[in-house]
Protein backbone atom coordinates (compact mmCIF):
# COMPACT_ATOMS: atom_id res chain seq x y z
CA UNK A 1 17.18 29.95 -56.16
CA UNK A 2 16.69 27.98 -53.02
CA UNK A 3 19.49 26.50 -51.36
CA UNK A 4 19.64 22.25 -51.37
CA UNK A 5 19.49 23.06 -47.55
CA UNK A 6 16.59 24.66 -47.51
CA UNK A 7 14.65 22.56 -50.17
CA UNK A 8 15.72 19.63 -47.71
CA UNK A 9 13.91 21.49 -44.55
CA UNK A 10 10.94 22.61 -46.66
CA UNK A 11 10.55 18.54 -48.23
CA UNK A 12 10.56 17.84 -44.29
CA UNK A 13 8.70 20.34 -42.49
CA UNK A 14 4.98 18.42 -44.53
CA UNK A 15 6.47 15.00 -42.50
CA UNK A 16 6.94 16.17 -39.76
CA UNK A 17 3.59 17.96 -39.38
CA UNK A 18 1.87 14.95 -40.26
CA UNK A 19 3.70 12.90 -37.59
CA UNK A 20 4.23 15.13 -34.49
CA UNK A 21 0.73 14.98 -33.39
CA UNK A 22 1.32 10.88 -32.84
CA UNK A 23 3.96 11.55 -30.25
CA UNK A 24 1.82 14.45 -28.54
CA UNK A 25 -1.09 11.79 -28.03
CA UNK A 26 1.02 8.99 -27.01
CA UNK A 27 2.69 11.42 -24.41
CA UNK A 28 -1.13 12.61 -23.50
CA UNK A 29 -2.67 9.12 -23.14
CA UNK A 30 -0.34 6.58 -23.10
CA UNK A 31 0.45 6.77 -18.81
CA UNK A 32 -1.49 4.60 -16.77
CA UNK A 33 -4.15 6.06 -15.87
CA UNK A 34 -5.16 6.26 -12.33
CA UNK A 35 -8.01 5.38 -10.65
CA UNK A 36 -10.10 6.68 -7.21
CA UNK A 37 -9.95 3.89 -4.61
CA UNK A 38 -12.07 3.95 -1.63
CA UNK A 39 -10.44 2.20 1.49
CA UNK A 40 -11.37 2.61 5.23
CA UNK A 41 -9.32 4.08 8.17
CA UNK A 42 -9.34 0.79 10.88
CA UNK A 43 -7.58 -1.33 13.05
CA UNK A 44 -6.62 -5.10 11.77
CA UNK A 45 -6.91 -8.09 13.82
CA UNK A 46 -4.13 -10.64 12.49
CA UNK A 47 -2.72 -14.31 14.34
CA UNK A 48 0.35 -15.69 14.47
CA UNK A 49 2.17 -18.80 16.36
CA UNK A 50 5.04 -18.52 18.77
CA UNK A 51 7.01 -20.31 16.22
CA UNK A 52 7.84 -16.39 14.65
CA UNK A 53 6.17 -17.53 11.45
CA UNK A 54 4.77 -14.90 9.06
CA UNK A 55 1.11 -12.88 9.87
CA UNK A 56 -2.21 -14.62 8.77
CA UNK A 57 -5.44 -12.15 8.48
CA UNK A 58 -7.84 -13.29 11.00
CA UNK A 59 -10.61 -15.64 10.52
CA UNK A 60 -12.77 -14.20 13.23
CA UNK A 61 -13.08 -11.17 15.05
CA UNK A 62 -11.41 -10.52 18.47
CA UNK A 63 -14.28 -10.84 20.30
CA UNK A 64 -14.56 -14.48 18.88
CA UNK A 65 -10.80 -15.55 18.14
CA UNK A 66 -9.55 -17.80 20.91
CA UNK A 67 -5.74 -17.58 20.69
CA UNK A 68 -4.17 -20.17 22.47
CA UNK A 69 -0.99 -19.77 25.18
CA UNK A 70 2.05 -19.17 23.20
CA UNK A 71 0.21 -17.90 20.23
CA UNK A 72 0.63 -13.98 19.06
CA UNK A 73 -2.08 -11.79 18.10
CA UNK A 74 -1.53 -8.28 16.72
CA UNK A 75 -2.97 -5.23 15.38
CA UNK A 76 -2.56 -2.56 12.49
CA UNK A 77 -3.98 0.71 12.18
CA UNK A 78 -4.05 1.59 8.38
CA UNK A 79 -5.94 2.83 5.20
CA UNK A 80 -6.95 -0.38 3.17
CA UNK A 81 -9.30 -1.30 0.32
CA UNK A 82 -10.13 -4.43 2.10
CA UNK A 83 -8.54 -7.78 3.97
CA UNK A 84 -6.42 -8.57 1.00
CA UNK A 85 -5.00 -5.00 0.84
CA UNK A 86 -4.60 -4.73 4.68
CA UNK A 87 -1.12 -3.72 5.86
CA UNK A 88 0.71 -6.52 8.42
CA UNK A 89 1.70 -5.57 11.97
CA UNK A 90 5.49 -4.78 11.71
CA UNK A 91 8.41 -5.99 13.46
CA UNK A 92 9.42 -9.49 14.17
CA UNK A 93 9.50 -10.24 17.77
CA UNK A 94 8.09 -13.70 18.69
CA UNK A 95 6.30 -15.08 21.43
CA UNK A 96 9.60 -15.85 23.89
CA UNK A 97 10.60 -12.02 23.16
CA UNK A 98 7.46 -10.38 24.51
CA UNK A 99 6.47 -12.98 27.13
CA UNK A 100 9.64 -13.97 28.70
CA UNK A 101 9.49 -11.72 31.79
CA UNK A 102 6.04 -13.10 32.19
CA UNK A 103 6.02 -16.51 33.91
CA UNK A 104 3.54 -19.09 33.39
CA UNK A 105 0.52 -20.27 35.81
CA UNK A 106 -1.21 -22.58 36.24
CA UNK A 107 -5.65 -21.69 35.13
CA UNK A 108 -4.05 -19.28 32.84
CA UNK A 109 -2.69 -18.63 29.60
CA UNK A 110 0.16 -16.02 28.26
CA UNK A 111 -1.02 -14.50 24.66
CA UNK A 112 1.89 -12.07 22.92
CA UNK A 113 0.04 -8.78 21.61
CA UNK A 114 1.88 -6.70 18.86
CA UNK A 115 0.05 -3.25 18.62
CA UNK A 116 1.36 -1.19 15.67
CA UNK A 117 -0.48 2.24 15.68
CA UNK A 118 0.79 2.60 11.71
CA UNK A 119 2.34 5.56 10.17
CA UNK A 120 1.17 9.27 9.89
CA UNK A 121 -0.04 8.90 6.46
CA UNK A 122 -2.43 6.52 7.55
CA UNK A 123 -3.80 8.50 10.85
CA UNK A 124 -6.73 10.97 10.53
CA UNK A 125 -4.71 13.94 11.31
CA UNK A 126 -1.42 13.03 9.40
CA UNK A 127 0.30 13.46 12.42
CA UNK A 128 2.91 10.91 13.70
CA UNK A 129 1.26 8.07 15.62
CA UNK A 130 2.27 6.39 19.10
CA UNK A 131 5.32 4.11 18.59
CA UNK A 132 4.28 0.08 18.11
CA UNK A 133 4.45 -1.77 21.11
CA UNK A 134 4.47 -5.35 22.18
CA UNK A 135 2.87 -6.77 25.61
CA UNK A 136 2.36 -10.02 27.55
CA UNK A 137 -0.89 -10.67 28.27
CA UNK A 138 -1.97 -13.06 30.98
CA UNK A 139 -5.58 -14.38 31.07
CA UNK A 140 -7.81 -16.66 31.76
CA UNK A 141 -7.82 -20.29 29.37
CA UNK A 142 -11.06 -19.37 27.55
CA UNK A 143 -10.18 -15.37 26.95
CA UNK A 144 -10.47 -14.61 23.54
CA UNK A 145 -8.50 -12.02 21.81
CA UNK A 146 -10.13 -9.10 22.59
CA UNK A 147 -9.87 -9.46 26.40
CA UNK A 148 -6.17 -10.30 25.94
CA UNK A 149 -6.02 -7.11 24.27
CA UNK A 150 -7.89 -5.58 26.80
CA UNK A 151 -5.72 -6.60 29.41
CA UNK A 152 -2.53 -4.64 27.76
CA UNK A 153 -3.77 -2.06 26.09
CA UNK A 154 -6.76 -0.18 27.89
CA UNK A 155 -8.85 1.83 27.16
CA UNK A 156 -10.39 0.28 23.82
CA UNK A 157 -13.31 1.65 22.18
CA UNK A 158 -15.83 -0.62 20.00
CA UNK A 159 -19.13 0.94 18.02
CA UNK A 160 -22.20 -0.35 17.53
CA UNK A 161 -21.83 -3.30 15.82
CA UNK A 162 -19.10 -4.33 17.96
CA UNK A 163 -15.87 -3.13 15.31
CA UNK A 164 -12.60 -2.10 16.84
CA UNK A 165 -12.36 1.36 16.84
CA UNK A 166 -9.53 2.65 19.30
CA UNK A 167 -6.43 0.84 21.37
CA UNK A 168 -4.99 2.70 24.08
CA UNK A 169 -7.60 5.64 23.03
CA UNK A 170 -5.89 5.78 19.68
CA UNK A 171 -7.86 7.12 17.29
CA UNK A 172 -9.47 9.37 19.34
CA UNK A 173 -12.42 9.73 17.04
CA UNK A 174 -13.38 7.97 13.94
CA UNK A 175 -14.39 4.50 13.43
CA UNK A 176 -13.87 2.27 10.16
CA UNK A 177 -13.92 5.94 8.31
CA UNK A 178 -14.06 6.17 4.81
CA UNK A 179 -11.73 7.20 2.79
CA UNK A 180 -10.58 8.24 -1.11
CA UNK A 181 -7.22 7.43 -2.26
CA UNK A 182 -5.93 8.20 -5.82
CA UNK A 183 -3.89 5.07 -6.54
CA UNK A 184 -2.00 4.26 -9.80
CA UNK A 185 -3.85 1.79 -11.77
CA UNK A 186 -0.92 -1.09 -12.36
CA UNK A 187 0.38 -0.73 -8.30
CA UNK A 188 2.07 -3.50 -6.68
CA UNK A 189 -0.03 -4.77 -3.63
CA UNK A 190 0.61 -3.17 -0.78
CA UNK A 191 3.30 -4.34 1.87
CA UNK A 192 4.81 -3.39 4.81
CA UNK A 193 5.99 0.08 4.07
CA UNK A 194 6.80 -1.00 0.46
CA UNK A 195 5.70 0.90 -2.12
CA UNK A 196 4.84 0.12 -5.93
CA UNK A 197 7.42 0.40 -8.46
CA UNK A 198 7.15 2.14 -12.01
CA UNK A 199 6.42 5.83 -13.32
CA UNK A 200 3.28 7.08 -14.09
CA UNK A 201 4.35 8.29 -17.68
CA UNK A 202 5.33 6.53 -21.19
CA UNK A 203 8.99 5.39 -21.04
CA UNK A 204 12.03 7.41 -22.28
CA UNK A 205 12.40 4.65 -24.71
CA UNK A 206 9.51 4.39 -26.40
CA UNK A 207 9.32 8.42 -26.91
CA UNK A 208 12.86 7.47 -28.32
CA UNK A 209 11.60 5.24 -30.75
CA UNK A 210 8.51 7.27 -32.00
CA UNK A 211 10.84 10.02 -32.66
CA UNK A 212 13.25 7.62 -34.61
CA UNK A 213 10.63 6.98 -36.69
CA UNK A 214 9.15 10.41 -37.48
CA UNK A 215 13.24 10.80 -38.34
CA UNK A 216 13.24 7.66 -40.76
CA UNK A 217 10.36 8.56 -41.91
CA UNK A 218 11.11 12.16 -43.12
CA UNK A 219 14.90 10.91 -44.02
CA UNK A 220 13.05 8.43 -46.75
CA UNK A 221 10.41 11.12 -48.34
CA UNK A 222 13.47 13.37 -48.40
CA UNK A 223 15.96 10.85 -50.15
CA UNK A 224 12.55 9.67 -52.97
CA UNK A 225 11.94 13.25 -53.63
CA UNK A 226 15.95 14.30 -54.29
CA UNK A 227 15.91 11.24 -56.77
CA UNK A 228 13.12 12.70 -59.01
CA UNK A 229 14.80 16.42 -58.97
């Protein structure tokens, strides 16, 4: 005759069987799934006063944007889905910093350049990029951007169309490439060097609970069945 032990076990072993496969499929489906994203491999123009306030995308391009003297341009190299994704110059140097060895005259105007050449995940060959500079540049009242640039940070490289495509010869090749990125599909926007937070799996908790239930569960058919015996 069967043991109460093992007449518990074999009153169990039908519940649990029917329940298990609910926590397999939650385990299977119930991460975040993730998502191809297709972003492009460029440099991004961004403005900021002398004040030191914070990094606004620009407007215009270089060749257009007319900084005036005391303001601070700067560009990032980086992978980004678009303007709203793109990754901020870094560092927090403001215009008396970088131009204060670089005297003011008159027919001219001084323009603060912050060129951050980003991080090796973001260059073609995953290799570590120049270290981020900042210059003074001194030019004409009317220069725009671009020729400020130019005057700091030779030799620059444009396409076709007139995009951006290399500061100081970095990139060497490659302009506004496209690229895929698997991304997870509830990540924080991107920062400067931040990263999202959160796993990619369902939490230890709610596996927790499931199983507390399968328990319950079984514990209940097990206690109605020893009533009728």
């Amino acid at each position: 005759m069967p043991t109460p032990r093992a007449r518990a076990a074999r009153l169990l072993l039908p519940v649990v069987a029917l329940l298990l496969p609910v926590l397999v499929l939650f385990a299977m489906f119930g991460a975040a799934p993730a998502r191809a994203a297709d972003g492009y491999r460029y440099w991004s123009f961004w403005q900021r006063g002398g004040d030191g306030g914070g990094w606004s995308y620009a407007a215009q391009g270089p060749s257009s944007a007319r900084p005036g003297d005391g303001d601070m341009i700067g560009f990032r190299f980086a992978v980004s889905e678009d303007s709203n994704d793109a990754t901020r110059p870094r560092g927090m140097a403001d215009f008396a910093a970088v131009c204060a060895d670089t005297p003011a005259t008159d027919g001219t105007k001084r323009v603060a350049v912050v060129i951050d050449f980003g991080t090796a995940t973001d260059a073609p060959d995953r290799r570590t990029p120049p270290t981020p500079r900042t210059e003074c540049a001194r030019v004409g009242e009317d220069a725009s951007a671009g020729e400020a640039l130019a005057a700091v940070a030779k030799p620059l490289r444009y396409n076709s169309a007139a995009l951006l495509c290399a500061i100081s010869g970095y990139p060497e090749t490659g302009c506004g490439d496209k690229v895929s990125t698997s991304v997870d599909a509830h990540a924080a926007p991107k920062g400067d060097g931040g990263k999202a937070d959160g796993g990619s799996g369902p939490s230890a908790g709610l596996i927790g609970g499931l199983a507390a239930v399968v328990l319950l569960g079984a514990a209940a058919v097990w206690q109605a069945r020893r009533r009728r015996v």
